[in-house]
Protein backbone atom coordinates (compact mmCIF):
# COMPACT_ATOMS: atom_id res chain seq x y z
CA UNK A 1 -13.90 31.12 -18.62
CA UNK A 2 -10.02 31.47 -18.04
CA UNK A 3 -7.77 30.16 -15.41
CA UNK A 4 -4.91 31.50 -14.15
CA UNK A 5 -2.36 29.54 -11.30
CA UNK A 6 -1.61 31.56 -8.34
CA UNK A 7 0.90 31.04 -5.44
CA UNK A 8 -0.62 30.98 -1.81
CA UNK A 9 0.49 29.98 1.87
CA UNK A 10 -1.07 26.87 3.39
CA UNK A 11 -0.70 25.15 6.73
CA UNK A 12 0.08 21.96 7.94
CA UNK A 13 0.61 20.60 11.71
CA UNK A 14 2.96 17.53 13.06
CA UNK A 15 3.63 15.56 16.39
CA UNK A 16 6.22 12.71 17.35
CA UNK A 17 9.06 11.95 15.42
CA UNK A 18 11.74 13.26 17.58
CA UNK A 19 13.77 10.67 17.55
CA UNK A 20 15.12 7.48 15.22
CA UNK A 21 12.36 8.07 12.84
CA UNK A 22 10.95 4.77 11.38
CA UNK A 23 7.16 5.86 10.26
CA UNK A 24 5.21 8.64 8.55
CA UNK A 25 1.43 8.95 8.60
CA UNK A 26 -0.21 11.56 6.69
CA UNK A 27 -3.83 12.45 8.16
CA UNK A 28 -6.08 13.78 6.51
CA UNK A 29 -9.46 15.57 8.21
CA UNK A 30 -12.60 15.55 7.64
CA UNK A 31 -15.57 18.00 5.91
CA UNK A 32 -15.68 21.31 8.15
CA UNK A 33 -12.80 20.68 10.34
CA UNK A 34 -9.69 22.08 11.24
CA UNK A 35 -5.75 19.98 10.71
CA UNK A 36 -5.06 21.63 14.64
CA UNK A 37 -7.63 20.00 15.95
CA UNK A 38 -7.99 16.73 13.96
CA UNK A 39 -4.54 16.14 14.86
CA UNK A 40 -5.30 15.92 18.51
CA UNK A 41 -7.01 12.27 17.49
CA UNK A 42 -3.85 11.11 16.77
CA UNK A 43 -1.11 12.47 18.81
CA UNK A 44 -1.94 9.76 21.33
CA UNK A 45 0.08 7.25 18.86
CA UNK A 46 2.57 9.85 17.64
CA UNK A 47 5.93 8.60 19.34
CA UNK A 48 9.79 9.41 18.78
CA UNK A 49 9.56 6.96 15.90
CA UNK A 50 6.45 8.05 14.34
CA UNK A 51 5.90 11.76 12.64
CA UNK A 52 2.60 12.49 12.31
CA UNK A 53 1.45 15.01 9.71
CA UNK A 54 -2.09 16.75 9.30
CA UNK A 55 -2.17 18.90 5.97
CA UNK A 56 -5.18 21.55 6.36
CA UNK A 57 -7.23 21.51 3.28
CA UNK A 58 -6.89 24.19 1.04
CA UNK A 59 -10.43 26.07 1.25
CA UNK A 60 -11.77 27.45 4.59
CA UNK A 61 -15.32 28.87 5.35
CA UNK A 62 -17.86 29.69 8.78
CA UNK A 63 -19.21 26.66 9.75
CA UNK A 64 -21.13 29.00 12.32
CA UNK A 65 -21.78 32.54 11.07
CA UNK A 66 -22.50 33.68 14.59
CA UNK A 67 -19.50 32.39 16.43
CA UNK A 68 -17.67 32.34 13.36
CA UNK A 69 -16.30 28.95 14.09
CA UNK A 70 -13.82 28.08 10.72
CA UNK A 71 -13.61 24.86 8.90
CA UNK A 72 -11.82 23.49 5.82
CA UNK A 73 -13.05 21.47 2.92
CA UNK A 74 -10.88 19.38 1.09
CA UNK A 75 -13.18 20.41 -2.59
CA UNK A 76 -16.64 21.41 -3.62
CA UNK A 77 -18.71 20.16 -6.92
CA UNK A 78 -17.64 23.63 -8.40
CA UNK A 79 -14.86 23.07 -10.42
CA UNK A 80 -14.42 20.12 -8.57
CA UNK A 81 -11.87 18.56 -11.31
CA UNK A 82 -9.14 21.03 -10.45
CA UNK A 83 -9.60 21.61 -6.70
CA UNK A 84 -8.35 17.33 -6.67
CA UNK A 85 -5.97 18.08 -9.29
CA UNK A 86 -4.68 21.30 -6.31
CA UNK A 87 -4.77 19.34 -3.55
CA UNK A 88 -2.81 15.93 -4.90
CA UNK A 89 -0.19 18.31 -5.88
CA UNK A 90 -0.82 20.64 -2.24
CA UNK A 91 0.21 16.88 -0.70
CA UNK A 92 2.55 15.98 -2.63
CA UNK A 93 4.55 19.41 -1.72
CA UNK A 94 4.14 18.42 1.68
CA UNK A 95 5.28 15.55 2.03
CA UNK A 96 8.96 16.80 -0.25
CA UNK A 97 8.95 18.95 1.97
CA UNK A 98 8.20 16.96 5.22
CA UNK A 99 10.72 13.98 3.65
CA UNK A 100 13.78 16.62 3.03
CA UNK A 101 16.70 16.17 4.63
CA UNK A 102 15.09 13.49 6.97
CA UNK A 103 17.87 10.68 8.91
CA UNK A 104 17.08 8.23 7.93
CA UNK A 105 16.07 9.05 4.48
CA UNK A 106 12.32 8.68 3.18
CA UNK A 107 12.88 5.62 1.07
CA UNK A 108 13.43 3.73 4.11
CA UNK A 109 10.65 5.17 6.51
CA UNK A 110 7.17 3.30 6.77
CA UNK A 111 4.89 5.39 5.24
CA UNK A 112 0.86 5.33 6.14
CA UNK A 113 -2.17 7.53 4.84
CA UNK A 114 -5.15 7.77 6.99
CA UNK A 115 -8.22 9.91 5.84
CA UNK A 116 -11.50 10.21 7.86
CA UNK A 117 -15.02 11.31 6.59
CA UNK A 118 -14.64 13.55 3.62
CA UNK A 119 -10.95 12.99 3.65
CA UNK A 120 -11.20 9.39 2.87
CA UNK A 121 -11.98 10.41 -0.85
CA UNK A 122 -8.82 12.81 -0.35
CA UNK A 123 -6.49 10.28 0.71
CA UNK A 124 -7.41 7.78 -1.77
CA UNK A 125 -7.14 9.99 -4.86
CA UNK A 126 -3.56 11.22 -3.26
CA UNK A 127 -2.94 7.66 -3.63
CA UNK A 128 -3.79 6.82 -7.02
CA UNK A 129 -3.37 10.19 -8.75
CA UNK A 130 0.07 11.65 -6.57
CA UNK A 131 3.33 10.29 -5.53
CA UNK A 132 3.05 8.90 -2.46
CA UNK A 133 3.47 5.01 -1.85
CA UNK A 134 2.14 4.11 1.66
CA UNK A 135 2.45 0.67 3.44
CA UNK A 136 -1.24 1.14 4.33
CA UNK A 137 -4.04 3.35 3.45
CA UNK A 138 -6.79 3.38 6.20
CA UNK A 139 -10.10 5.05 5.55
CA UNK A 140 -11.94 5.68 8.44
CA UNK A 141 -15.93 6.58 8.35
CA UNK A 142 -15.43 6.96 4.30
CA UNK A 143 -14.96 4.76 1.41
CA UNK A 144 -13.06 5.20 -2.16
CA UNK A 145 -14.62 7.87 -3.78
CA UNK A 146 -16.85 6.71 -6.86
CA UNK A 147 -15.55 8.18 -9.53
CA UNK A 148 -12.42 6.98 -10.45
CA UNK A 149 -11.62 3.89 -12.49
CA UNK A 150 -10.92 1.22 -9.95
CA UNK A 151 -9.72 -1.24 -12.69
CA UNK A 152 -7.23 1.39 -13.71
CA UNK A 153 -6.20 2.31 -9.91
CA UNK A 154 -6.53 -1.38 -8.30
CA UNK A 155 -2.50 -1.57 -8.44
CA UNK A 156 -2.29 1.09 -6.32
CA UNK A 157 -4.81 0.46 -4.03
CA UNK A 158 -3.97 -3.05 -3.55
CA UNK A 159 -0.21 -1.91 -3.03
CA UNK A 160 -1.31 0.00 -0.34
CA UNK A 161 -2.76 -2.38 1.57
CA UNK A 162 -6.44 -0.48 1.40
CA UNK A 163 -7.77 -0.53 5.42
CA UNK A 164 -11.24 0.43 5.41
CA UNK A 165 -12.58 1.05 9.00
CA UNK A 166 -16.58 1.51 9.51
CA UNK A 167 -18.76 1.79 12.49
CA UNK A 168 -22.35 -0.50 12.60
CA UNK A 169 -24.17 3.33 13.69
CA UNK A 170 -22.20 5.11 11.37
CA UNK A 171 -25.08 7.81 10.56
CA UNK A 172 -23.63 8.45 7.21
CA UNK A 173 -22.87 5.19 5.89
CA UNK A 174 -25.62 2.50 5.53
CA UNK A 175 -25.05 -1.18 5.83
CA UNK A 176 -26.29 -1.07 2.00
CA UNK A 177 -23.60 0.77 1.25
CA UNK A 178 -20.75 -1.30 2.86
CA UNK A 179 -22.15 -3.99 1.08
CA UNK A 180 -22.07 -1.80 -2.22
CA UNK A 181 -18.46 -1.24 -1.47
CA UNK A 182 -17.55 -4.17 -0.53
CA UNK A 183 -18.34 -5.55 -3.99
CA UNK A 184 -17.26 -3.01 -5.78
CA UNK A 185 -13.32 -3.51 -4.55
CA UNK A 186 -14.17 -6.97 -4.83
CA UNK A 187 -14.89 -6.35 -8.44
CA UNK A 188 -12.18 -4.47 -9.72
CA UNK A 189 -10.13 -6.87 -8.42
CA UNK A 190 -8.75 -4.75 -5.43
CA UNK A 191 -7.07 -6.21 -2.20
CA UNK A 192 -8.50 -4.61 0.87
CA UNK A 193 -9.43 -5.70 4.67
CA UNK A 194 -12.34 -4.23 6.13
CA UNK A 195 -12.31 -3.55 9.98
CA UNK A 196 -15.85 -3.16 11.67
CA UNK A 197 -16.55 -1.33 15.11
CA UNK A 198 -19.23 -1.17 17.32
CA UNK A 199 -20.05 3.14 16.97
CA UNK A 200 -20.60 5.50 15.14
CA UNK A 201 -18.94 8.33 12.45
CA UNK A 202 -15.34 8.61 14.96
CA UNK A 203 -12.16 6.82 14.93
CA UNK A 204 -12.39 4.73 17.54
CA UNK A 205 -9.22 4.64 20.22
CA UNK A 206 -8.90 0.80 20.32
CA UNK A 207 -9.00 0.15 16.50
CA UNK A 208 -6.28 3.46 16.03
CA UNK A 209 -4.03 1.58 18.81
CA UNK A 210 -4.04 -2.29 17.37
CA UNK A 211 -3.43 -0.04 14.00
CA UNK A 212 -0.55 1.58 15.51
CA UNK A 213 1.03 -1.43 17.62
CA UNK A 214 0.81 -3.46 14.53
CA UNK A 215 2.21 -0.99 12.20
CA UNK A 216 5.47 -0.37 14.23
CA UNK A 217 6.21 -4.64 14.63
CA UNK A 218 6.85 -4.85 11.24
């Protein structure tokens, strides 16, 4: 098998920030989706003081041959090592480029990372494996993803103030394996709040707004 590196074009969409900037979130989609669409979820919080960003992952496919509806997936189990090697350094690109030449500079804008579904694994390997340093890290409908060393990581998930938000009918995720999460973090020694919700595998509007009014009072 060889490899070879290749240079490609990808996409990413943004609302708010068209004013006295003071936060960044970086949203990340979920499994079959589209960074268009997903960013409609949060443009209701976007403000003049608040950029949001919505990377599209890297690797598209039909979701519907017949309509030939498109959706992205942030990785695959082929190869899977370097498609989250790609993508930390795909979002790491993005946000240079999102943080150059910003007034005021990046260093002293609030920075958040939200990831839903599949891109909760996403956000929280961005976290431990790229450069970003976010005030928070909310994963919504998703968890840390199970392979990384969580003694080795807990720094930088505790640093980031780990949100995880779950729904009691979340069809995906069991109340067996909350509680397996739960301990896990709890484990490896990793600071984290978890925020419950009466629904299912969504962000919910009320939790998103508290998360939003909060963020901006600090």
């Amino acid at each position: 098998m060889h490899r070879i590196e290749v240079p490609r074009s990808a996409r990413y969409y943004t609302t708010g920030g068209e004013g006295e900037l003071r936060e960044i979130w970086v949203v990340l989609h979920g499994f079959g989706m589209l960074a268009e669409k997903f960013l409609r979820w949060f443009a209701p919080v976007a403000t003049p003081q608040r950029l949001v960003v919505a990377p599209e992952a890297l690797n598209h496919y039909y979701t519907n041959h017949e309509t030939r509806k498109v959706g992205a997936t942030w990785m695959t189990s082929e190869d899977r090592e370097t498609e989250i090697a790609d993508y930390v350094r795909y979002l790491d690109l993005v946000f240079d480029e999102v943080g150059a030449g910003l007034i005021p500079p990046l260093h002293s804008v609030r920075v958040e990372v939200h990831g839903f579904s599949q891109g909760t694994a996403t956000a929280a390997r961005w976290v431990m494996l790229g450069r970003v340093r976010p005030a928070r890290l909310v994963l919504w409908a998703g968890g840390v993803p199970p392979d990384p060393d969580l003694q080795t990581h807990r720094e930088a998930l505790s640093r980031a103030n780990l949100t995880l938000v779950l729904g009691d009918r979340d069809q995906y995720i069991t109340e067996e394996k909350i509680e397996a999460e739960r301990s896990r973090l709890e484990d490896a020694g990793v600071r984290f709040n978890l925020r419950r919700f009466s629904g299912g595998h969504v962000i919910p509007w009320p939790v998103l707004q508290e998360l939003a009014t909060s963020s901006l009072s600090r």
